[in-house]
PDB file of N, CA and C in Angstrom:
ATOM      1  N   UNK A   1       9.536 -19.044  28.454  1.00  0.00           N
ATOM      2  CA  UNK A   1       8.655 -18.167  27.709  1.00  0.00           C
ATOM      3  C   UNK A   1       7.886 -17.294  28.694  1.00  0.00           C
ATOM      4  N   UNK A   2       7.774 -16.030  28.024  1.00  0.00           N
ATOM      5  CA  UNK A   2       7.307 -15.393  29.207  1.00  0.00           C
ATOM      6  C   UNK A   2       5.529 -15.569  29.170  1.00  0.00           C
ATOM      7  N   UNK A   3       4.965 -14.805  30.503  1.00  0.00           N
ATOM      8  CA  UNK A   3       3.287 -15.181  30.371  1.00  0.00           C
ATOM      9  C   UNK A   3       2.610 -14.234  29.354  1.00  0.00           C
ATOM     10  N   UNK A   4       1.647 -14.517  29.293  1.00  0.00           N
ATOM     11  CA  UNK A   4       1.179 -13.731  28.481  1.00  0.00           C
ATOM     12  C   UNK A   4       0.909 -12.021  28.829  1.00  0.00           C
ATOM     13  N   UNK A   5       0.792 -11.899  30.371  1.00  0.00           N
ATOM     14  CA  UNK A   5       0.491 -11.100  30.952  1.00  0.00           C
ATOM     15  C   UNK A   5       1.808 -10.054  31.420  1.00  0.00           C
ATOM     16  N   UNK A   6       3.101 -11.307  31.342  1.00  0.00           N
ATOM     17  CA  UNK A   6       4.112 -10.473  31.046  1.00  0.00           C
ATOM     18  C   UNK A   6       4.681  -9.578  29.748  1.00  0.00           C
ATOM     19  N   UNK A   7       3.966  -9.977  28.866  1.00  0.00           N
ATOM     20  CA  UNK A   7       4.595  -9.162  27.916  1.00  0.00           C
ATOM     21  C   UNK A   7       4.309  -7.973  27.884  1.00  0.00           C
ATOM     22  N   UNK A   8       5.672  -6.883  27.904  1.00  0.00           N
ATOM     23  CA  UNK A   8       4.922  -5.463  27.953  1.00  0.00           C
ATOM     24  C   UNK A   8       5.503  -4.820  26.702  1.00  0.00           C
ATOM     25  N   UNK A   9       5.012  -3.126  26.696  1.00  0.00           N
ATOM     26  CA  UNK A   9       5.653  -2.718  25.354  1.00  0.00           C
ATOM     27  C   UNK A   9       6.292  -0.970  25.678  1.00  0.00           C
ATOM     28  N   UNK A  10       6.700  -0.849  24.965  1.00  0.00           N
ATOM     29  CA  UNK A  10       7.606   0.552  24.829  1.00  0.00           C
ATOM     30  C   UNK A  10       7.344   1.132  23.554  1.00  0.00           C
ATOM     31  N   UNK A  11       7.401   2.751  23.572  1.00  0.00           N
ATOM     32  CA  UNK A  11       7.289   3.872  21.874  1.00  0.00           C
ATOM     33  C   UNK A  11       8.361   3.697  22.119  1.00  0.00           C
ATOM     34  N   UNK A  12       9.066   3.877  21.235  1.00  0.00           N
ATOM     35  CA  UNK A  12      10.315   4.465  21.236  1.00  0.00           C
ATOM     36  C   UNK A  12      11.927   3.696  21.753  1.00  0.00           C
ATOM     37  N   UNK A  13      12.511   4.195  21.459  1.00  0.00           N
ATOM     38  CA  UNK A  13      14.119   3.766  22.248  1.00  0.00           C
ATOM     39  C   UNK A  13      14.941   5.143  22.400  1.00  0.00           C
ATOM     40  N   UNK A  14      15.084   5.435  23.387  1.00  0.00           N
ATOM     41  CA  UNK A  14      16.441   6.512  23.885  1.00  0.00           C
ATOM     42  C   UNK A  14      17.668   6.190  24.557  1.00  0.00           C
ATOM     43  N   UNK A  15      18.707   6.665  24.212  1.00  0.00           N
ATOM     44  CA  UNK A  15      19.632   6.616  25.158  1.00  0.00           C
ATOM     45  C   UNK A  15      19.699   7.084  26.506  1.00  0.00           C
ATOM     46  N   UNK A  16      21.142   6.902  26.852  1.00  0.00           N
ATOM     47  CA  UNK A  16      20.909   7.474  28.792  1.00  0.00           C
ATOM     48  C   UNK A  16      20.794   8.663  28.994  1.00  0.00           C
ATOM     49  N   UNK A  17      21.033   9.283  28.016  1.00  0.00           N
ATOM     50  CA  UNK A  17      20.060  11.492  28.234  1.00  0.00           C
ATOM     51  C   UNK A  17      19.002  11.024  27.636  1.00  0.00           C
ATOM     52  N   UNK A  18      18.251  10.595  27.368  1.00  0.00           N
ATOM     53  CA  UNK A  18      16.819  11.002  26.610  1.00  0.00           C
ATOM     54  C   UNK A  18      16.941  11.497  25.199  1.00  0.00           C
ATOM     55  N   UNK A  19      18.019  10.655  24.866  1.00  0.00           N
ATOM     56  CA  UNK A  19      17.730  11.190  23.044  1.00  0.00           C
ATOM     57  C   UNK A  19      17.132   9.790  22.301  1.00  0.00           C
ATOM     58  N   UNK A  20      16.200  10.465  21.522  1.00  0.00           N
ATOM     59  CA  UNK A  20      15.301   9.416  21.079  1.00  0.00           C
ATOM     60  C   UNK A  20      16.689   8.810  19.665  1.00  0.00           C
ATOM     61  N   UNK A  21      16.565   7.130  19.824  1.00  0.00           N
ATOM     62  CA  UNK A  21      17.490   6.353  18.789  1.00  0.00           C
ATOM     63  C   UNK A  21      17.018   6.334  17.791  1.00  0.00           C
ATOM     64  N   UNK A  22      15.614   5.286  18.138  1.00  0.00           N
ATOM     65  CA  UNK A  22      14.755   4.498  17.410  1.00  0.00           C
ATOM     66  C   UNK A  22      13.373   4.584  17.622  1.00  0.00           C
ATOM     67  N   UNK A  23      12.558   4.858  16.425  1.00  0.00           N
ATOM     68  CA  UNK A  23      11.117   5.031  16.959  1.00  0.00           C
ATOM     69  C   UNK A  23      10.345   3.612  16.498  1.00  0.00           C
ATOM     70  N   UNK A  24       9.589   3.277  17.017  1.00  0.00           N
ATOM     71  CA  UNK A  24       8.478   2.153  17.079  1.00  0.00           C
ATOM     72  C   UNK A  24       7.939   1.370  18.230  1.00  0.00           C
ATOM     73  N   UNK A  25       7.215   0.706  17.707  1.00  0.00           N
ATOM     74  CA  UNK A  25       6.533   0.200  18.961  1.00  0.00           C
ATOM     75  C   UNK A  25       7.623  -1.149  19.106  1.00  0.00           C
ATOM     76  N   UNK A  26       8.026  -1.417  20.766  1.00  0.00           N
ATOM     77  CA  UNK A  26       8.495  -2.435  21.191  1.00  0.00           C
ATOM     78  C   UNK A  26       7.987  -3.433  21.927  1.00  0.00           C
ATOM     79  N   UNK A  27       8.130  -4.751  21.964  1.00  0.00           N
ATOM     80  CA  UNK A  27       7.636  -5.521  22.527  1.00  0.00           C
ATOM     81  C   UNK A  27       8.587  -6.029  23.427  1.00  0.00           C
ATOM     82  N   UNK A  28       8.163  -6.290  24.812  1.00  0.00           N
ATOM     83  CA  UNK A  28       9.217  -6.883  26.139  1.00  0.00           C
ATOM     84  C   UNK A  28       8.712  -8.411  26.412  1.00  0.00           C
ATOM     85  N   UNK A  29       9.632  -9.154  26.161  1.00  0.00           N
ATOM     86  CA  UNK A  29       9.469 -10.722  26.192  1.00  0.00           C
ATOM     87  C   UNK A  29      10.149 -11.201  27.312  1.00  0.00           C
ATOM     88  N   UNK A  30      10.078 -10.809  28.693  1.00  0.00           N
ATOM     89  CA  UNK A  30      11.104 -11.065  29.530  1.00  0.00           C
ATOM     90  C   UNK A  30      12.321 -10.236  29.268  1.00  0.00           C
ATOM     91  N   UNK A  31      13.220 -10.724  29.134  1.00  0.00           N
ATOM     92  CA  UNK A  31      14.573  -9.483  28.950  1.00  0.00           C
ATOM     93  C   UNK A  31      14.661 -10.240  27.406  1.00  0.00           C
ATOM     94  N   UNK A  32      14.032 -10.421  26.434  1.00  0.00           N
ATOM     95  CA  UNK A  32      14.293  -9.994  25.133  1.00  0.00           C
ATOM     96  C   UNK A  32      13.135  -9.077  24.829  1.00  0.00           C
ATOM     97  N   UNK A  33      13.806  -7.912  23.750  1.00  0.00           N
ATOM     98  CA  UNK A  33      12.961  -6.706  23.019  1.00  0.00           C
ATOM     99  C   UNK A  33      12.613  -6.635  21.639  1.00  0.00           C
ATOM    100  N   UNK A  34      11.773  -6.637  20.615  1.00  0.00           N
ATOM    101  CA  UNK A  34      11.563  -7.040  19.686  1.00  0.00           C
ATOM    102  C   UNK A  34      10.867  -5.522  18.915  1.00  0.00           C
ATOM    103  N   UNK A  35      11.606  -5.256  17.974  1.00  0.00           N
ATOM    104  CA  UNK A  35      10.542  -4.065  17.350  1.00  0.00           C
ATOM    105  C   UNK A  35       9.659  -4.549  16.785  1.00  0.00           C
ATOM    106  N   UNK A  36       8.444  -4.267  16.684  1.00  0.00           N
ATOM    107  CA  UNK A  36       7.321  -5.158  16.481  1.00  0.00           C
ATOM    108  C   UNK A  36       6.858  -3.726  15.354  1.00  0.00           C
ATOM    109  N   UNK A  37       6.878  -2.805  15.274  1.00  0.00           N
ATOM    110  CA  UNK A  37       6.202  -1.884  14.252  1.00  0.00           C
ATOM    111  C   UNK A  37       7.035  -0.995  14.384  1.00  0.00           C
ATOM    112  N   UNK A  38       7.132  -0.270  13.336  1.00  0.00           N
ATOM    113  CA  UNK A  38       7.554   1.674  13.268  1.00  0.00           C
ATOM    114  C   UNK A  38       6.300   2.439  13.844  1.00  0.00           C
ATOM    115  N   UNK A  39       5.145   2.046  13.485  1.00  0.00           N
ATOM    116  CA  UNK A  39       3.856   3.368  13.971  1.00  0.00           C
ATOM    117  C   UNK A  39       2.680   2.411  14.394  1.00  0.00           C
ATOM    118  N   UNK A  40       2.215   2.857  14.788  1.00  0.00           N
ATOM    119  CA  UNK A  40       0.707   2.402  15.819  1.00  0.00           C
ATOM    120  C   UNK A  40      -0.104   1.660  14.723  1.00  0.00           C
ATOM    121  N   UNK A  41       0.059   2.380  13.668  1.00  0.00           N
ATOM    122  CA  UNK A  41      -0.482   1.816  12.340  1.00  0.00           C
ATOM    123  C   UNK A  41      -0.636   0.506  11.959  1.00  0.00           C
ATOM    124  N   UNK A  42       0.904   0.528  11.591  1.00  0.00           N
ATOM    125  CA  UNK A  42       1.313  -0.894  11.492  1.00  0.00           C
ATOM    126  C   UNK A  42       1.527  -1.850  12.666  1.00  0.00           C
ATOM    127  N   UNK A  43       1.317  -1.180  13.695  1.00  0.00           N
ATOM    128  CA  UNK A  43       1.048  -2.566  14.990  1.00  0.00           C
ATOM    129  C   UNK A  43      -0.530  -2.532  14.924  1.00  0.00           C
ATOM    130  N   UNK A  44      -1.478  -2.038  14.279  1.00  0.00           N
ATOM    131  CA  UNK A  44      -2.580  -2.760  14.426  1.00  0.00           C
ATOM    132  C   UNK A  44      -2.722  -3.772  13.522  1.00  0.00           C
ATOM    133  N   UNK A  45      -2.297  -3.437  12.096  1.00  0.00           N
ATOM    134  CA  UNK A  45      -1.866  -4.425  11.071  1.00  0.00           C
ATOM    135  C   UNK A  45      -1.275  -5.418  11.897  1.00  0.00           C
ATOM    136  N   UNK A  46      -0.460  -5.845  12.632  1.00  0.00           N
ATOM    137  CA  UNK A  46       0.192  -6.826  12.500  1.00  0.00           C
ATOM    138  C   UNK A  46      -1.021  -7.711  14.056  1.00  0.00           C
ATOM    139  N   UNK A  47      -1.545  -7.002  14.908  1.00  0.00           N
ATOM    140  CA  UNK A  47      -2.374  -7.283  15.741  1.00  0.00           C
ATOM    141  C   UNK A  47      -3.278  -8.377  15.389  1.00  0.00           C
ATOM    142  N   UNK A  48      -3.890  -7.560  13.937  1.00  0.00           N
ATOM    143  CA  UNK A  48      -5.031  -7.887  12.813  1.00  0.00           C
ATOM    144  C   UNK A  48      -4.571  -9.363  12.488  1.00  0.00           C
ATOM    145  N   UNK A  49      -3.162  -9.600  12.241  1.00  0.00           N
ATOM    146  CA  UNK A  49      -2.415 -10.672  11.445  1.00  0.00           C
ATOM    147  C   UNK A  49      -2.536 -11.776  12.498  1.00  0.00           C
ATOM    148  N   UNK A  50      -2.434 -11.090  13.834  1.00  0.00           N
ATOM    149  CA  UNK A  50      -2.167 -12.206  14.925  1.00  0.00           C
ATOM    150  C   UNK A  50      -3.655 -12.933  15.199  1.00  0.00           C
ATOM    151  N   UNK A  51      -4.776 -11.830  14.986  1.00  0.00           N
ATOM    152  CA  UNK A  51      -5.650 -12.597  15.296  1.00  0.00           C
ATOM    153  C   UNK A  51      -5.990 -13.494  14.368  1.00  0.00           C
ATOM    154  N   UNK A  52      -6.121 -13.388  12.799  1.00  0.00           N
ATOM    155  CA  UNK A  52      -6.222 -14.092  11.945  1.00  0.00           C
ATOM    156  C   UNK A  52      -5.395 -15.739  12.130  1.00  0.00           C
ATOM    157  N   UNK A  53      -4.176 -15.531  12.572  1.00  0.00           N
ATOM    158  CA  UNK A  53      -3.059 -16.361  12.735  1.00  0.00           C
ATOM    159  C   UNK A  53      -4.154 -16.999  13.866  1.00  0.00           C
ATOM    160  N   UNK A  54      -4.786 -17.161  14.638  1.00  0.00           N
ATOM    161  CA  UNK A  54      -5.784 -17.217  15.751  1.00  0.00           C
ATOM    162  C   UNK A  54      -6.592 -18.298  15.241  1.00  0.00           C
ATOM    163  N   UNK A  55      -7.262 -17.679  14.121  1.00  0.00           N
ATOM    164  CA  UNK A  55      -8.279 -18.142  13.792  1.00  0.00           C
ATOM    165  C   UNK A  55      -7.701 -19.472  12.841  1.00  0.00           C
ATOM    166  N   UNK A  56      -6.890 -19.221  12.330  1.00  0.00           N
ATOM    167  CA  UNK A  56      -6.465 -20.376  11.778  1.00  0.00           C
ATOM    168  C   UNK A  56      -5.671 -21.523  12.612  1.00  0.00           C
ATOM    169  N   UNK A  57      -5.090 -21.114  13.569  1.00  0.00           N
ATOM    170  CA  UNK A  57      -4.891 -22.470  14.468  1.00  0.00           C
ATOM    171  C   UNK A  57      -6.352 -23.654  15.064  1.00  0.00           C
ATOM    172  N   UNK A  58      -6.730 -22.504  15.441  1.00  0.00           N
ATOM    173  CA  UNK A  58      -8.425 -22.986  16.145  1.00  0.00           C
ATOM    174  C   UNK A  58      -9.015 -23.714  14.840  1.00  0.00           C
ATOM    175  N   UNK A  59      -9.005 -23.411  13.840  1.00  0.00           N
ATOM    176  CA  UNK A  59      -9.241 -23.928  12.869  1.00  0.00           C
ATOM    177  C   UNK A  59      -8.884 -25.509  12.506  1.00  0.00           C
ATOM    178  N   UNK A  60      -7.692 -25.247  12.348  1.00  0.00           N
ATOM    179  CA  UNK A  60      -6.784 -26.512  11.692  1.00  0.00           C
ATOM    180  C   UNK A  60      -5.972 -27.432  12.442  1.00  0.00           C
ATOM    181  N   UNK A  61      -5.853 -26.589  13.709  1.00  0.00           N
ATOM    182  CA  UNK A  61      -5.082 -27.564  14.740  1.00  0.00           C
ATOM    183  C   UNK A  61      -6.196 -27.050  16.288  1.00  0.00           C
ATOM    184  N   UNK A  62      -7.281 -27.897  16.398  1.00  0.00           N
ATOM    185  CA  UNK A  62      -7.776 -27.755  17.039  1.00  0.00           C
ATOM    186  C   UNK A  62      -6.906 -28.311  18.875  1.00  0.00           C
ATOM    187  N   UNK A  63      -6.568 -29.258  18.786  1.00  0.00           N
ATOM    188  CA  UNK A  63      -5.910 -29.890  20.160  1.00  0.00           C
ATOM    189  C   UNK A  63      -4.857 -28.908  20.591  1.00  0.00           C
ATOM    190  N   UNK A  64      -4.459 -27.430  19.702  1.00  0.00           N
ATOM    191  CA  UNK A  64      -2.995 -26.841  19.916  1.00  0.00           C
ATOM    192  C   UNK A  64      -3.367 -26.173  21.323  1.00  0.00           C
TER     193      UNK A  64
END
């Protein structure tokens, strides 16, 4: 698993000229890539989700 500090992210996807494929935000997990949103929008939504997801571990599974 990668660190936390490794995970990085990417807009977009292009091919080897620079033509855009796929638009959204990507997430880099080590050498796996994950589309994580279409727009900035919805990666704060899902940000929002993670922290919630946060709060409920700390919550309910305190020893995690």
């Amino acid at each position: 698993m990668a660190h936390p500090k490794e995970i990085n992210f990417s807009i977009h996807e292009y091919d080897k000229d620079g033509e855009g494929m796929d638009s959204g935000v990507f997430l880099h997990f080590g050498t796996a890539r994950v589309k994580a949103a279409e727009t900035l929008k919805d990666f704060r939504e899902i940000v929002r989700h993670f922290e919630d997801m946060v709060e409920e571990i700390e919550r309910n599974y305190p020893d995690a």
